[in-house]
N, C-alpha and C. Protein backbone atom coordinates (compact mmCIF):
# COMPACT_ATOMS: atom_id res chain seq x y z
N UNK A 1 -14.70 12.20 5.37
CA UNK A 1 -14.72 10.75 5.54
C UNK A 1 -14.19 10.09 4.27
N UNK A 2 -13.25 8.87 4.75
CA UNK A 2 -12.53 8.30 3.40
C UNK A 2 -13.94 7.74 2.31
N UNK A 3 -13.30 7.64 1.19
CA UNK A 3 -14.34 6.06 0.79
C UNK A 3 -13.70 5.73 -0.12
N UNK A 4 -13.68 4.14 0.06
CA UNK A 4 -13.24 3.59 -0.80
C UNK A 4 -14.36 2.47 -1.58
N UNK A 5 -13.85 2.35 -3.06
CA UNK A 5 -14.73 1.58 -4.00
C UNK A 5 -13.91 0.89 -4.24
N UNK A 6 -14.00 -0.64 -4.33
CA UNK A 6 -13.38 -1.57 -5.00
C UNK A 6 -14.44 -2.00 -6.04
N UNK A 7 -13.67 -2.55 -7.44
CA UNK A 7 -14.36 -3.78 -8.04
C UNK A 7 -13.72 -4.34 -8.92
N UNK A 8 -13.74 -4.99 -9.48
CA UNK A 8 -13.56 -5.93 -10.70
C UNK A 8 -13.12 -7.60 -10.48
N UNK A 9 -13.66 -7.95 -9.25
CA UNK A 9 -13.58 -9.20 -8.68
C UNK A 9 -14.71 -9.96 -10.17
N UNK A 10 -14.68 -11.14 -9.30
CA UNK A 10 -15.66 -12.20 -10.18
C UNK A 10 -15.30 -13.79 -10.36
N UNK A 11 -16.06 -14.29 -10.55
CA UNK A 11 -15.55 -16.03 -10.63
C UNK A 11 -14.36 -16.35 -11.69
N UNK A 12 -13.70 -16.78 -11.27
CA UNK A 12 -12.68 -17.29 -12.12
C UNK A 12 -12.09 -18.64 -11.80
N UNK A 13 -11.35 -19.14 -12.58
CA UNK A 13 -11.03 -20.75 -12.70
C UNK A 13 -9.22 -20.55 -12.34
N UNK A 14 -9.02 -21.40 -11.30
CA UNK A 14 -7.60 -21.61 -11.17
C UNK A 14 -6.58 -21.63 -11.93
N UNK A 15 -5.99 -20.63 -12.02
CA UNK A 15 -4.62 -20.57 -13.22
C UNK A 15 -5.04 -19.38 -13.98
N UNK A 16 -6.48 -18.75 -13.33
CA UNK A 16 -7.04 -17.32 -14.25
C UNK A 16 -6.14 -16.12 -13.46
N UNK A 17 -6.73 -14.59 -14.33
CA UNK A 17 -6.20 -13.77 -13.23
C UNK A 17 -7.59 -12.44 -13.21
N UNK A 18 -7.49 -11.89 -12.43
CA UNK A 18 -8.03 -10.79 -12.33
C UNK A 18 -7.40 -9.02 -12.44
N UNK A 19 -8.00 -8.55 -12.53
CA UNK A 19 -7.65 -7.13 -11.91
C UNK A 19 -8.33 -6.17 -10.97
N UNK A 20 -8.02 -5.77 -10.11
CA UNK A 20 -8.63 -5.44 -9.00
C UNK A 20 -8.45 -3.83 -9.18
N UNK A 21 -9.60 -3.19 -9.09
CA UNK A 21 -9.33 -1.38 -9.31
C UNK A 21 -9.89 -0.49 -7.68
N UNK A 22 -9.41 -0.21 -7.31
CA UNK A 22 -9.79 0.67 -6.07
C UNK A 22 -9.75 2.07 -6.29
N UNK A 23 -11.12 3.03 -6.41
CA UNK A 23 -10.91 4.33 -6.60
C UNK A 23 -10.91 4.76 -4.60
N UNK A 24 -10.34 5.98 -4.22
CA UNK A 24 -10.41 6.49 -3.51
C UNK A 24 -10.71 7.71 -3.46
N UNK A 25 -11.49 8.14 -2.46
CA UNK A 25 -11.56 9.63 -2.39
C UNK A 25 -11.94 10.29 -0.99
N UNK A 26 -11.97 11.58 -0.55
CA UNK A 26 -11.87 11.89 0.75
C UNK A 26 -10.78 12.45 1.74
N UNK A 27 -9.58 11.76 1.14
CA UNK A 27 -8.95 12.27 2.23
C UNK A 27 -7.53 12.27 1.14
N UNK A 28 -6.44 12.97 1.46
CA UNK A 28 -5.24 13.80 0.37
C UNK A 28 -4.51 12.38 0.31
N UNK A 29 -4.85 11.30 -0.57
CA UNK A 29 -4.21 10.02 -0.88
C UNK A 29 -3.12 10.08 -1.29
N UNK A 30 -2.19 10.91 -1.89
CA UNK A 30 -0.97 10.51 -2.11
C UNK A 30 0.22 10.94 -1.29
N UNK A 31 -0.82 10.81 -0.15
CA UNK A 31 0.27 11.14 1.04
C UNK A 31 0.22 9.88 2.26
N UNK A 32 -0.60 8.92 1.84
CA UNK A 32 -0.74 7.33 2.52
C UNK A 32 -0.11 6.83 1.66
N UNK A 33 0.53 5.64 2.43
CA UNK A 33 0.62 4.01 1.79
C UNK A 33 -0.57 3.37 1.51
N UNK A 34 -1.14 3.12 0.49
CA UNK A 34 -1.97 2.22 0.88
C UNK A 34 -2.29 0.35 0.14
N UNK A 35 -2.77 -0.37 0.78
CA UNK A 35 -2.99 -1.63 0.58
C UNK A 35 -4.47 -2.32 0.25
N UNK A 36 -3.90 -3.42 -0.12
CA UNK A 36 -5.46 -4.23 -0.47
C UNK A 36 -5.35 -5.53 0.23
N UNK A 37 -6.20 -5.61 1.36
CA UNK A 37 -6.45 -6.75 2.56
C UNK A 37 -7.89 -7.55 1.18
N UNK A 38 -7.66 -8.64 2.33
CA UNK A 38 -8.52 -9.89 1.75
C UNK A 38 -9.14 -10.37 3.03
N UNK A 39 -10.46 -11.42 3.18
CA UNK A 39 -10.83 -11.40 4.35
C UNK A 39 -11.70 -13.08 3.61
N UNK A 40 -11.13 -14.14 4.04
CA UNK A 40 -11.81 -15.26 3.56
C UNK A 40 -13.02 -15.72 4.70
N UNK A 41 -14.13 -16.42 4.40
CA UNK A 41 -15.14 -16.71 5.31
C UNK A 41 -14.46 -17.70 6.53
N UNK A 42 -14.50 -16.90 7.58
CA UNK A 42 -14.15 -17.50 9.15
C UNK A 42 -12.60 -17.17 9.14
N UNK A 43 -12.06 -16.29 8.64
CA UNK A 43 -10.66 -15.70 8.89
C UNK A 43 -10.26 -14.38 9.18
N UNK A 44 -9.51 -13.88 9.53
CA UNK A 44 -9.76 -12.58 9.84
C UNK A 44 -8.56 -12.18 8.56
N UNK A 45 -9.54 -10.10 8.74
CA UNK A 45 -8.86 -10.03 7.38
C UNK A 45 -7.21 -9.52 7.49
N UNK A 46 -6.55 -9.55 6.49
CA UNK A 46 -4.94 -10.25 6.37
C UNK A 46 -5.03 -8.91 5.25
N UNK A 47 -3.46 -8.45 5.13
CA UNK A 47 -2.85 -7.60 4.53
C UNK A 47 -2.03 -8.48 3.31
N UNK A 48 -2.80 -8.25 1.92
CA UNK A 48 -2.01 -9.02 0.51
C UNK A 48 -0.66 -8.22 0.37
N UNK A 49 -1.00 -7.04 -0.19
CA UNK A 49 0.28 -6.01 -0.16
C UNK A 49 0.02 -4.02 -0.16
N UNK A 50 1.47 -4.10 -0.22
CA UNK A 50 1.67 -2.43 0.29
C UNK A 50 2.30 -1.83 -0.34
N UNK A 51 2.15 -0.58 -1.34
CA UNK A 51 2.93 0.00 -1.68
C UNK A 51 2.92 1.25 -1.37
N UNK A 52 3.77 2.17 -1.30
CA UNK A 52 4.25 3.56 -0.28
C UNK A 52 3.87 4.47 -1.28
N UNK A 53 3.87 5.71 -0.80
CA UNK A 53 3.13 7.06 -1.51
C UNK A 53 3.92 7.07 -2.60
N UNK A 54 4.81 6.96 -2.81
CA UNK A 54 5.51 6.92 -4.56
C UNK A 54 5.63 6.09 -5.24
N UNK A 55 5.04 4.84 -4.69
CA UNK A 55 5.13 2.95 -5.52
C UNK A 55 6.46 2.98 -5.30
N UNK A 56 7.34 3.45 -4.47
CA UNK A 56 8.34 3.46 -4.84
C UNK A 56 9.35 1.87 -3.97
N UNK A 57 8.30 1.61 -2.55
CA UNK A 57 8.45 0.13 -2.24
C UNK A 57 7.16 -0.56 -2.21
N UNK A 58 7.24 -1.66 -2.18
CA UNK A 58 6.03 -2.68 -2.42
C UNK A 58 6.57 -3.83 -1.51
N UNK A 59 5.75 -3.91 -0.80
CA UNK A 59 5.56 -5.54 -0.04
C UNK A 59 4.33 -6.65 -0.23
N UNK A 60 4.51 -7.90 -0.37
CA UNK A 60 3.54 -8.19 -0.36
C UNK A 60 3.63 -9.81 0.32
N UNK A 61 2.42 -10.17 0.87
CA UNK A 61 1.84 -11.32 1.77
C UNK A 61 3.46 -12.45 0.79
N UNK A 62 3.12 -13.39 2.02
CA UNK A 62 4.31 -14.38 1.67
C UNK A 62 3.37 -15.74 0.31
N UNK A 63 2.29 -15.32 0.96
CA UNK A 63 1.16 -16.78 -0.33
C UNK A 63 0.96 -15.95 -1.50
N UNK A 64 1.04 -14.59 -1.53
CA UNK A 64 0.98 -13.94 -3.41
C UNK A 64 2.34 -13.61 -3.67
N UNK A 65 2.96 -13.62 -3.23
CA UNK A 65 4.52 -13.02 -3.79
C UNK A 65 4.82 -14.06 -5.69
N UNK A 66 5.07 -13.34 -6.48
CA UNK A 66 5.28 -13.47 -7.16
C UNK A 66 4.39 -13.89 -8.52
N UNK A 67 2.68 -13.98 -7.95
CA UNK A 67 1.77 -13.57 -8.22
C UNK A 67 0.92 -12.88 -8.39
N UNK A 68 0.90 -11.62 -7.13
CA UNK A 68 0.17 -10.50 -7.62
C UNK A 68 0.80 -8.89 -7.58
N UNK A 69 0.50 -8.52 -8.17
CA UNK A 69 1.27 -7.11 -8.31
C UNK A 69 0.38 -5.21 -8.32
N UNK A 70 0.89 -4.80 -6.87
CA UNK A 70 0.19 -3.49 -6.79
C UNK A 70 0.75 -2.83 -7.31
N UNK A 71 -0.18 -1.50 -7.62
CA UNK A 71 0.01 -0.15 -8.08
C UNK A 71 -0.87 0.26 -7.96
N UNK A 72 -0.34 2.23 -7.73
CA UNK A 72 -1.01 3.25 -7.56
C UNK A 72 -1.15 4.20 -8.81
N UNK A 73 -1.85 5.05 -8.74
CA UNK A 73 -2.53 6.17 -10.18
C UNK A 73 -2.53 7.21 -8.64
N UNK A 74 -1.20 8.48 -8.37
CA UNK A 74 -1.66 8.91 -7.60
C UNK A 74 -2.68 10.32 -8.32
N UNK A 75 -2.29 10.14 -9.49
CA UNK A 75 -3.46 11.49 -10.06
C UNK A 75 -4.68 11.32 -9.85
N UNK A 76 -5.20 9.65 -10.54
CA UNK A 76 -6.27 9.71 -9.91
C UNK A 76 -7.00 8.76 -8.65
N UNK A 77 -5.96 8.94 -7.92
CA UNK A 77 -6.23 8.09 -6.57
C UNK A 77 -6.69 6.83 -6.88
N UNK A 78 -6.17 5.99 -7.40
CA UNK A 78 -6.62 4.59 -7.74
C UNK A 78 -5.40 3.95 -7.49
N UNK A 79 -6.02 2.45 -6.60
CA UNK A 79 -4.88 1.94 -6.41
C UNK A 79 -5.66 0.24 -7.40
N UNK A 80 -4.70 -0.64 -7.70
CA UNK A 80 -4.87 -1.71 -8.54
C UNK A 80 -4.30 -2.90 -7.96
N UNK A 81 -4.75 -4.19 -8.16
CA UNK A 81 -4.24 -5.68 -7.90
C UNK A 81 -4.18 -6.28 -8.69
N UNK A 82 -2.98 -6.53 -9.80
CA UNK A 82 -3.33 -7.18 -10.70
C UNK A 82 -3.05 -8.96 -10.07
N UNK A 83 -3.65 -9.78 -10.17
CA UNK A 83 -3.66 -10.84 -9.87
C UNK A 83 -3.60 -12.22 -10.99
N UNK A 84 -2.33 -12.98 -11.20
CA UNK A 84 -2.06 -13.64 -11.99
C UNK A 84 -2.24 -15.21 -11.09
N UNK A 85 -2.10 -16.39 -11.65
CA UNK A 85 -2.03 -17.60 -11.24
C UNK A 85 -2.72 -17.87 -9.88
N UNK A 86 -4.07 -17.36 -10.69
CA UNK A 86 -5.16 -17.71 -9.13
C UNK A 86 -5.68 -19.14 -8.43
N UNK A 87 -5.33 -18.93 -7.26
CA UNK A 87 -5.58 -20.36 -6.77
C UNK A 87 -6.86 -20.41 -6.10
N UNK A 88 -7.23 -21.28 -5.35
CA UNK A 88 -8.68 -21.68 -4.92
C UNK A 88 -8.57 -20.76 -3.33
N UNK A 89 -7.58 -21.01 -2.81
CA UNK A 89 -6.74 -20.18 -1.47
C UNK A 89 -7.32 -19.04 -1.56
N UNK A 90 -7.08 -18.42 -2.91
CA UNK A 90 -7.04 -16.90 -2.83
C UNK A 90 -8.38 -16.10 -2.71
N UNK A 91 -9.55 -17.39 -2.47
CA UNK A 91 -11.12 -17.21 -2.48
C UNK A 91 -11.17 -16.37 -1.39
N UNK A 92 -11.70 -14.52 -1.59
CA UNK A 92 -11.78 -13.93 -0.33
C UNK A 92 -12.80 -13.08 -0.86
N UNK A 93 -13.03 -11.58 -0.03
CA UNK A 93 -13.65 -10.51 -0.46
C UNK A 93 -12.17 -9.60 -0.15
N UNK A 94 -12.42 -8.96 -1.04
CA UNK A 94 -10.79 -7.93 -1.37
C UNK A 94 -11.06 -6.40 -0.96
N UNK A 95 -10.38 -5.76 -0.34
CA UNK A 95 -10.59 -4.58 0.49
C UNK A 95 -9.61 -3.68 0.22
N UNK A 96 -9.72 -2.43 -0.41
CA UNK A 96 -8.35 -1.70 -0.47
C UNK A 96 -8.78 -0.59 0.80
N UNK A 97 -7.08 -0.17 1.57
CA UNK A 97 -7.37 0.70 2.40
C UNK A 97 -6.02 1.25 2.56
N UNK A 98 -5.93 2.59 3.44
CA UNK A 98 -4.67 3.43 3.34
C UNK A 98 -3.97 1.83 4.65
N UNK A 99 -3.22 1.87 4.64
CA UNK A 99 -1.97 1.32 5.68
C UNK A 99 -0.80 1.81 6.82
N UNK A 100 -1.28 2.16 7.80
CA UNK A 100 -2.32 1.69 8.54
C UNK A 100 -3.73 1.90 8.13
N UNK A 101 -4.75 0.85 8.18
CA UNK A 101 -6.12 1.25 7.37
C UNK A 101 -6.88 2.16 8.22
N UNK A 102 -7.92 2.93 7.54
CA UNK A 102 -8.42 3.86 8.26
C UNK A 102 -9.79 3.09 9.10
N UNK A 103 -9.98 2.29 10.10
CA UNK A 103 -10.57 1.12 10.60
C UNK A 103 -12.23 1.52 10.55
N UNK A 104 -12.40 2.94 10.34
CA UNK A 104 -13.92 3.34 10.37
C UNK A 104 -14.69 3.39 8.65
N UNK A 105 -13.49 3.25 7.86
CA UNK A 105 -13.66 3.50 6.54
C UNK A 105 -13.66 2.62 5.32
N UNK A 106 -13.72 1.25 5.82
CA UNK A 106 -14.03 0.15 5.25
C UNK A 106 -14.80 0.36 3.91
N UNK A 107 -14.41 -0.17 2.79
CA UNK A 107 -15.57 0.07 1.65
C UNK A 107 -16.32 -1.51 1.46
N UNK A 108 -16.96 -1.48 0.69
CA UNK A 108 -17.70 -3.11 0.41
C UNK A 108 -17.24 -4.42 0.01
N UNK A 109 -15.95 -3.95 -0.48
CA UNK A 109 -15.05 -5.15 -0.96
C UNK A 109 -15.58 -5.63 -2.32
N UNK A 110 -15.06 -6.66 -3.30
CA UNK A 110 -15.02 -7.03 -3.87
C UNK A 110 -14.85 -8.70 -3.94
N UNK A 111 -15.82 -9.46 -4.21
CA UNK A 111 -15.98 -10.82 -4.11
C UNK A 111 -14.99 -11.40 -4.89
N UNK A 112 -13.59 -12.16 -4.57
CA UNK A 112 -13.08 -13.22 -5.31
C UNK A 112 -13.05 -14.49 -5.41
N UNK A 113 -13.49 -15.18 -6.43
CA UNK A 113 -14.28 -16.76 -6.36
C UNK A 113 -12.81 -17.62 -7.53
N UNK A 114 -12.04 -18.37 -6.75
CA UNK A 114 -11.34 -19.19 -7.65
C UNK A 114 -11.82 -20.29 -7.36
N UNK A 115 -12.38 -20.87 -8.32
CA UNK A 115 -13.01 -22.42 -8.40
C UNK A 115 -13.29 -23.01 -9.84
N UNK A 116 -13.08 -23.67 -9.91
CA UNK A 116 -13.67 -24.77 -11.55
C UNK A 116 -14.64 -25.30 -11.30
């Protein structure tokens, strides 16, 4: 069974940034794509971005483009969000998962609070 750990969410003030760390373990990760979904209260959750088993492409949501930036550690199965020029929008709980996600393997997410 997968599992995934996210953390390094936390309150921050608009124009802050975060970094987002996802360890994985369970299943032979550097052979998924995988991504970090967001899920705001009364929305369903949405795909931020994607990068492929070698980082070698990256996509990401059309509202972070040019704001946040993935990467993978496939040694040690960690995937990352670094998140620059945070807006109030971007208030979610943050979810990393392989892509297509593994839908039974959900981890706890990580709370992101942009507000002043």
């Amino acid at each position: 069974q997968a599992q995934f750990v996210e953390s390094g969410g936390g309150l921050v003030q608009p124009g802050g940034s975060l970094r987002l760390s996802c360890a994985a373990s369970g299943f032979p990760f550097s052979i998924y794509a995988m991504s970090w979904y967001r899920q705001a209260p009364g929305k369903e959750r949405e795909v931020v971005a994607r990068v492929s088993i070698t980082g070698g492409t990256i996509t990401y949501a059309d509202s972070v483009k040019g704001r946040f930036t993935i990467s993978r550690d496939n040694a040690n199965t960690t995937v990352y969000l670094q998140m620059n020029s945070l807006k109030p929008e971007d208030t979610a709980v943050y979810y990393c998962n392989t892509n297509p996600p593994r839908t039974a393997d959900w981890g706890q997410g990580t709370q992101v609070t942009v507000s002043s």
